[in-house]
Protein backbone atom coordinates (compact mmCIF):
# COMPACT_ATOMS: atom_id res chain seq x y z
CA UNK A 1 7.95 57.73 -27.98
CA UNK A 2 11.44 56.55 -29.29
CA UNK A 3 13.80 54.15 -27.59
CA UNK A 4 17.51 53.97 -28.55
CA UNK A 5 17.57 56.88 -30.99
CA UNK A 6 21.42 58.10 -31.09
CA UNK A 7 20.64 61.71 -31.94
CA UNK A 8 17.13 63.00 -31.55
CA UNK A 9 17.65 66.88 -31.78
CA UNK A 10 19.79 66.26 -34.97
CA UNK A 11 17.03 64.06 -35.99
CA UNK A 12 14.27 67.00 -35.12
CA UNK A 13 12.20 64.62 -33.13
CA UNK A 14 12.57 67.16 -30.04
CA UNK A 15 14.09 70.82 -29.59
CA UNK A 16 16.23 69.90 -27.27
CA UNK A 17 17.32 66.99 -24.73
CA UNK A 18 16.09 68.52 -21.20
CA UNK A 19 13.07 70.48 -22.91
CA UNK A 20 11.36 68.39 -26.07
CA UNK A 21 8.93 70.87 -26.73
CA UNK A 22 6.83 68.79 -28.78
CA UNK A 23 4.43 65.34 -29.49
CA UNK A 24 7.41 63.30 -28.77
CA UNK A 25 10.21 62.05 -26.63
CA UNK A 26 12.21 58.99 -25.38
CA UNK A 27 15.45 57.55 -24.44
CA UNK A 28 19.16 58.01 -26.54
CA UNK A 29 21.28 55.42 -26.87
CA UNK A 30 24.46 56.72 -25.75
CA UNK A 31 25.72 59.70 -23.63
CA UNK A 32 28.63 60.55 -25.52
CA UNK A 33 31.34 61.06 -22.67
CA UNK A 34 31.26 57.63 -22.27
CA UNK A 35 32.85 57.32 -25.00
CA UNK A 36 36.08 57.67 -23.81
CA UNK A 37 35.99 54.68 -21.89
CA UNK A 38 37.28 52.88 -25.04
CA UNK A 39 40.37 54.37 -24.87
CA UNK A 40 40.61 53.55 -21.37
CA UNK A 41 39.30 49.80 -22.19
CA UNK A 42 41.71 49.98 -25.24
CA UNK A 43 44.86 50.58 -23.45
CA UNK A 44 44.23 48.13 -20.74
CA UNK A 45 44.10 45.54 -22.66
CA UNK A 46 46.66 46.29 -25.18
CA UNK A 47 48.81 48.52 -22.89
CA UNK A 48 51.44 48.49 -25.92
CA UNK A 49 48.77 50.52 -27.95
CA UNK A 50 49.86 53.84 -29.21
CA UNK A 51 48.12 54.79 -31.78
CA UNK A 52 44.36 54.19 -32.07
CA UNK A 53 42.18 54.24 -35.72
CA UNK A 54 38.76 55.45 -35.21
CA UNK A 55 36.09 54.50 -37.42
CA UNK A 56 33.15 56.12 -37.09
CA UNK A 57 30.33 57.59 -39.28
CA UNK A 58 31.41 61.87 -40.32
CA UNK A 59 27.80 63.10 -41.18
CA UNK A 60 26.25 62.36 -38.12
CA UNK A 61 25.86 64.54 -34.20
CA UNK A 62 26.56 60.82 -32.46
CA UNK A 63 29.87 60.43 -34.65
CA UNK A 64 31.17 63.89 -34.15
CA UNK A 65 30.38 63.79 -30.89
CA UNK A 66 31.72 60.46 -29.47
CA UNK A 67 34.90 61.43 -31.74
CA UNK A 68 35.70 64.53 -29.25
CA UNK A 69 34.97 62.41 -25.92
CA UNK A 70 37.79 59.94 -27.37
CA UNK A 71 39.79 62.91 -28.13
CA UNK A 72 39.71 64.12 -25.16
CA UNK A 73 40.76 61.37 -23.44
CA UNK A 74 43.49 59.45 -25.68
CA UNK A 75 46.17 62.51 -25.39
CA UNK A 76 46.35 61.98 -21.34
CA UNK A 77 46.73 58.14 -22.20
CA UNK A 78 49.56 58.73 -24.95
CA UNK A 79 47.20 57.48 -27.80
CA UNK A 80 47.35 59.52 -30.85
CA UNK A 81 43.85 58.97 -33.28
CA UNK A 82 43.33 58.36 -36.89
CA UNK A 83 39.44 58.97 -37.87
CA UNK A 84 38.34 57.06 -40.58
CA UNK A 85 35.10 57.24 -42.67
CA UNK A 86 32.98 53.69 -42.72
CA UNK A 87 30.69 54.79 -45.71
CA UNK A 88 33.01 52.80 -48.39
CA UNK A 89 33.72 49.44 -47.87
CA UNK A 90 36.68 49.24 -50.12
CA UNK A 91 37.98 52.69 -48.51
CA UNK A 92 37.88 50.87 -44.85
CA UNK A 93 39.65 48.12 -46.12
CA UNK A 94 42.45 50.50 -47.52
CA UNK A 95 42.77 52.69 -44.27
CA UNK A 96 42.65 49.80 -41.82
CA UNK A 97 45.54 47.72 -43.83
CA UNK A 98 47.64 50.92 -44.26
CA UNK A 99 46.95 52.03 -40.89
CA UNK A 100 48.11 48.58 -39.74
CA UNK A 101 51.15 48.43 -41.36
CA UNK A 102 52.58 50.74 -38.23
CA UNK A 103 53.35 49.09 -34.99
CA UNK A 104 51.02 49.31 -31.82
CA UNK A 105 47.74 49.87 -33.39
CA UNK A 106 43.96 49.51 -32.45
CA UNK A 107 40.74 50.04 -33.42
CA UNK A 108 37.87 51.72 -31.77
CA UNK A 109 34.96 51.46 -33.25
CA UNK A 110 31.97 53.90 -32.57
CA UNK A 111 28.12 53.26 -32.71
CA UNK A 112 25.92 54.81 -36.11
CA UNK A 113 26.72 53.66 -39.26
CA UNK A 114 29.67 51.13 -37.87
CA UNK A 115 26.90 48.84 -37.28
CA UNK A 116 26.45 48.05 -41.26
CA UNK A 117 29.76 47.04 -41.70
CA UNK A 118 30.47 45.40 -38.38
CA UNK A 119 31.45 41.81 -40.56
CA UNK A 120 33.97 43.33 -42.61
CA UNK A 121 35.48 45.70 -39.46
CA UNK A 122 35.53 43.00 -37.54
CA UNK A 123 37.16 40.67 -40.08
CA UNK A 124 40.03 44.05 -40.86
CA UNK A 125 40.78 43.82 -37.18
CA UNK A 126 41.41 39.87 -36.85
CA UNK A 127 43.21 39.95 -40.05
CA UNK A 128 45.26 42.26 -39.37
CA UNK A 129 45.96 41.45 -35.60
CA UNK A 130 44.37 44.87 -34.24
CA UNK A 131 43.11 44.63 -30.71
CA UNK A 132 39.57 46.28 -31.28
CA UNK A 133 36.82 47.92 -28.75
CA UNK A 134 32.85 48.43 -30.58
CA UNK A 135 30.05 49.51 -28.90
CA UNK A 136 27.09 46.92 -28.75
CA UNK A 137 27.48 43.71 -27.58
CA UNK A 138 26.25 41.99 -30.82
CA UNK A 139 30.13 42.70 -32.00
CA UNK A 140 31.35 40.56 -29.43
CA UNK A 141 28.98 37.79 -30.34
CA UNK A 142 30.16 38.03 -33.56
CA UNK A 143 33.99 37.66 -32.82
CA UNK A 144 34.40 41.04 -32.20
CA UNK A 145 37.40 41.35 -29.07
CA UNK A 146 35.20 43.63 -26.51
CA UNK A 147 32.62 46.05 -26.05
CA UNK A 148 31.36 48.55 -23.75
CA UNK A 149 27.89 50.02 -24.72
CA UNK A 150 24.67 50.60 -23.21
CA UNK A 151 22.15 47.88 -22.28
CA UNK A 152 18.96 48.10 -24.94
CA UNK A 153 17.16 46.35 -22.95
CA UNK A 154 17.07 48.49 -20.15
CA UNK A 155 15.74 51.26 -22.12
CA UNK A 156 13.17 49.45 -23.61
CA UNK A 157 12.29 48.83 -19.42
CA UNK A 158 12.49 52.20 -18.52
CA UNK A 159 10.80 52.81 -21.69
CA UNK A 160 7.69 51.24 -20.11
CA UNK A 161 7.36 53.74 -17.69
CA UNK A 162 7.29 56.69 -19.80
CA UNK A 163 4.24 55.32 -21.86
CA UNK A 164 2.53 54.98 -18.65
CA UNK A 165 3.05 58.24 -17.14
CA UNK A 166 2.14 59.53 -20.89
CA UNK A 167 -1.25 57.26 -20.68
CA UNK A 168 -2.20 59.19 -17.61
CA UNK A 169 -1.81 62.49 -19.10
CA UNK A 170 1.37 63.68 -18.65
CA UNK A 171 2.62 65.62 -21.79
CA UNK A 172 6.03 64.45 -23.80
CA UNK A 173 7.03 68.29 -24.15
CA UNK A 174 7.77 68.25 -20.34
CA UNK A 175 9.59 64.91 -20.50
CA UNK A 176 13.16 65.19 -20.81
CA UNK A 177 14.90 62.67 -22.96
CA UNK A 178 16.89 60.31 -21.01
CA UNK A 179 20.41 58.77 -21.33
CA UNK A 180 21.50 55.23 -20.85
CA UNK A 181 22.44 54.52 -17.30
CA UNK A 182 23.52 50.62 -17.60
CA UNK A 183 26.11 49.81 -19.81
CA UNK A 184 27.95 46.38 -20.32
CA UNK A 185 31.01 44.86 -20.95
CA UNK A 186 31.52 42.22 -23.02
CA UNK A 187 34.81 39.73 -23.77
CA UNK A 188 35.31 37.32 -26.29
CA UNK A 189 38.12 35.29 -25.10
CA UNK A 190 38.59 33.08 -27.78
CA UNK A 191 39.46 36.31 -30.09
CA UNK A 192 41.77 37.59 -27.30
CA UNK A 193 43.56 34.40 -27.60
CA UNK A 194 43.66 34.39 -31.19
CA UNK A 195 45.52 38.22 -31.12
CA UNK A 196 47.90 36.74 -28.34
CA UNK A 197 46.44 39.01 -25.78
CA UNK A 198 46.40 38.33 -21.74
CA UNK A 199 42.81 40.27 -20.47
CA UNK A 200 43.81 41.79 -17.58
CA UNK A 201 41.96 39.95 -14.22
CA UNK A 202 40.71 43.40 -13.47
CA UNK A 203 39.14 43.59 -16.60
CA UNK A 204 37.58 39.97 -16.68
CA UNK A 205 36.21 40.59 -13.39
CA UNK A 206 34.21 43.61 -14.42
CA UNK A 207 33.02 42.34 -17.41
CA UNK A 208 28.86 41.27 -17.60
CA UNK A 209 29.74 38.37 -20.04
CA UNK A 210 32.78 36.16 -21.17
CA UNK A 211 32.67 34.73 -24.28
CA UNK A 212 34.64 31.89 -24.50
């Protein structure tokens, strides 16, 4: 049994998401058209946003595949994306101040190997007065501006059923692996303030937490 596993196929933990075929199975922790709800978060709160950088982790299924949601989405919302790698710290730092020398700028920021640089991203986008949307809440604790990502926790509950129904004999092969179905939005105010952005009332009213 896994919990929160971004890509399990590409992982070969199971054969595939509806059918895992094997000892194993569990819950993801994304569903990667969500994705482009950053965009849609992005511009919203930084309506002047034109062009987006996306950093997000090349070598992996969860990067490549979050990367085409976004895609998909940003053209219809006149945001033209700028991938960049996060495996280098000194190569973020590069891309991120070059990137923000060019007017109306943001960051999204996708889950997978963001998560090990998530100090130094966050400090890029601050420094360089980039309105920024991550993934996991814990970037928002940390001074990140706002994220929209699944709720671990509610995997970890739903979790606890699987085991049982596992317990009394039901085999993981006919298990399908399962998709988040709560995400949350978090805002830290007191970085919106700091970037000279307004959050939209529409957005503050959605959101699950206000940091302030």
């Amino acid at each position: 049994m896994f919990v929160n596993l971004a890509d399990p196929v590409g992982a070969g933990f199971v054969q595939s998401l509806a059918r895992p075929g094997g000892n194993a199975t569990g819950f993801t922790n994304f569903e990667y058209s969500m994705s482009g709800k950053w965009v849609e978060l992005l511009k919203q709160i930084a309506p002047y946003v034109t062009r987006a950088a996306v950093l997000r982790d090349p070598t992996s299924a969860a990067g490549i595949g979050q990367f085409s949601a976004i895609q998909s989405i940003a053209q219809s919302l006149g945001v033209v994306l700028t991938p960049f790698s996060v495996r280098d710290a000194g190569e973020i730092e590069r891309d991120v101040a070059a990137f923000a020398r060019s007017g109306n700028g943001g960051l999204i920021v996708t889950a997978g190997g963001t998560a090990f640089r998530r100090d130094l991203i966050i400090g890029l986008a601050s420094r360089h007065k980039l309105p920024a949307v991550y993934p996991f809440r814990y970037y928002a604790k940390d001074g990140g501006l706002i994220t929209y990502g699944p709720d671990p926790r509610d995997s970890i509950r739903r979790a606890a059923a699987y085991v049982d129904r596992i317990l009394k004999g039901e085999k993981p092969a006919d298990m399908p692996v399962q998709a988040p179905t709560k995400y949350e939005l978090v805002i830290n105010l007191k970085t919106a303030k700091a970037l000279g952005l307004a959050i939209p009332p529409a957005v503050l009213a959605r959101a699950d937490e206000v940091i302030e």
